[in-house]
Protein backbone atom coordinates (compact mmCIF):
# COMPACT_ATOMS: atom_id res chain seq x y z
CA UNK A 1 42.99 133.43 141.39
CA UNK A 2 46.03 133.95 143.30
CA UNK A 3 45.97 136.40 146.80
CA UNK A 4 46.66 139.69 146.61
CA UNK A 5 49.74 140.41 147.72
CA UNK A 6 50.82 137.46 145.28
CA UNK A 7 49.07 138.95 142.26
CA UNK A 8 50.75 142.57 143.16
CA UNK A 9 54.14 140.54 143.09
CA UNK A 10 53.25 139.19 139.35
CA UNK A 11 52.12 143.01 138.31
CA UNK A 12 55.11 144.54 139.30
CA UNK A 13 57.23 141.44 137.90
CA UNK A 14 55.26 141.73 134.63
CA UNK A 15 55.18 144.99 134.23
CA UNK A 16 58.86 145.95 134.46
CA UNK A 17 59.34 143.29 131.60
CA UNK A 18 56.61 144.85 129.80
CA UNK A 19 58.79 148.11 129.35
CA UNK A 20 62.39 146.54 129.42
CA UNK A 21 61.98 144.33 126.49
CA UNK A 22 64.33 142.41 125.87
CA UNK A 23 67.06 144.41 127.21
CA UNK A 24 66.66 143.41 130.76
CA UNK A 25 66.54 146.73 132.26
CA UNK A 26 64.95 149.83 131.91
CA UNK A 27 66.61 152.90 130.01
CA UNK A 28 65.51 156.58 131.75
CA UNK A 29 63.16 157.19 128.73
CA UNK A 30 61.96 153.66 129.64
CA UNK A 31 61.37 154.17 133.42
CA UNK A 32 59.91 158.02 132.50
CA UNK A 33 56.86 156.25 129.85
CA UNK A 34 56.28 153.50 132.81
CA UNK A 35 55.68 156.65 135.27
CA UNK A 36 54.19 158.26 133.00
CA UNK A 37 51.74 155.11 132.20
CA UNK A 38 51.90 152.96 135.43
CA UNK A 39 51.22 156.26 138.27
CA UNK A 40 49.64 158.65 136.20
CA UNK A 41 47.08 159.59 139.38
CA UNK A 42 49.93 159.71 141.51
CA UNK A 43 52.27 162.25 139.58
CA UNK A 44 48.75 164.09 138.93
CA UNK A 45 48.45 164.71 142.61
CA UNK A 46 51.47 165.71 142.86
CA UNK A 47 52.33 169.00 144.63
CA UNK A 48 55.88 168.91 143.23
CA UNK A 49 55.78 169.03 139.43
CA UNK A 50 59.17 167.90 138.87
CA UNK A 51 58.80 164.99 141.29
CA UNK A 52 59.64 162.62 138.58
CA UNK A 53 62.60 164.21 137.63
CA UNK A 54 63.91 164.17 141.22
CA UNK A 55 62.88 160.24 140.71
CA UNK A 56 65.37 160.31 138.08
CA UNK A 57 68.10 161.48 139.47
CA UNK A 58 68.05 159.83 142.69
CA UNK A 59 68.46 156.38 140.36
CA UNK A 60 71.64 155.19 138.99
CA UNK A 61 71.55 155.74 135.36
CA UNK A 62 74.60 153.95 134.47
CA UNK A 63 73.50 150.47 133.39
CA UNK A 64 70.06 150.91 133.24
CA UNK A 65 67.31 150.59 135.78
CA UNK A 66 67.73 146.83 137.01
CA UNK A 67 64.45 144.74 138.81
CA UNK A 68 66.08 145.36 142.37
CA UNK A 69 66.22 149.45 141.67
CA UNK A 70 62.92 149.42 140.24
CA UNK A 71 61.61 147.24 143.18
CA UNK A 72 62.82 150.10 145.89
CA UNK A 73 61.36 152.86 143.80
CA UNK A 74 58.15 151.43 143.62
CA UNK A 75 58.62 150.60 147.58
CA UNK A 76 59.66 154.35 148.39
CA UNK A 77 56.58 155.30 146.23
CA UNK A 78 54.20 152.47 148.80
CA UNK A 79 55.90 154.09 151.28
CA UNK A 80 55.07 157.91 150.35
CA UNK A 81 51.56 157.09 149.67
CA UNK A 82 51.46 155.36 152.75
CA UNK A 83 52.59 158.03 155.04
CA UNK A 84 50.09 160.13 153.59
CA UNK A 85 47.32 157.92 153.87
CA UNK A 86 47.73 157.71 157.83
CA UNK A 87 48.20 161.74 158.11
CA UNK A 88 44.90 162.07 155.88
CA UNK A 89 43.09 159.24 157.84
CA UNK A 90 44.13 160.77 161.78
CA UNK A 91 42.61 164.46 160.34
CA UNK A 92 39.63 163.24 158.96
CA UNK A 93 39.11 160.84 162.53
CA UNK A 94 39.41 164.36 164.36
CA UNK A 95 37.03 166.37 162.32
């Protein structure tokens, strides 16, 4: 069994192939189902309803969703959560 951090690399790898098909990249219906599928409890908890549409627009929609622009919006996603994690974890040390 590879490490984690190796076996997060395949997921991510795999998983944008899973939705691209054979095309290579994904299409904005094709990035919207893999939200939709891949961070369901994330967009759930979501105080901004339309956060994946914002998601959406920030992208470049002209060719497609490539690996590399996938790749950052799933690190600005590690990066949200992340934030929020240390903010929740200093309040609940002071209580």
């Amino acid at each position: 069994m590879p490490p984690q951090m190796e076996h997060a690399m395949e997921t991510m790898i795999s998983t944008f192939h899973k939705f691209t098909g054979d095309k290579g990249y994904l299409t904005k219906e094709d990035l919207r189902i893999l939200m939709e599928k891949e961070f369901l409890e994330f967009l759930e908890n979501q105080k901004d309803p339309l956060a994946i549409d914002k998601i959406m627009k920030d992208l470049d929609q002209c060719h497609g969703v490539g690996f590399q622009s996938f790749f950052l919006l799933i690190a600005g996603l590690t990066i949200a959560c992340n934030d929020y994690f240390v903010v929740h974890m200093k309040q609940k040390r002071k209580k």
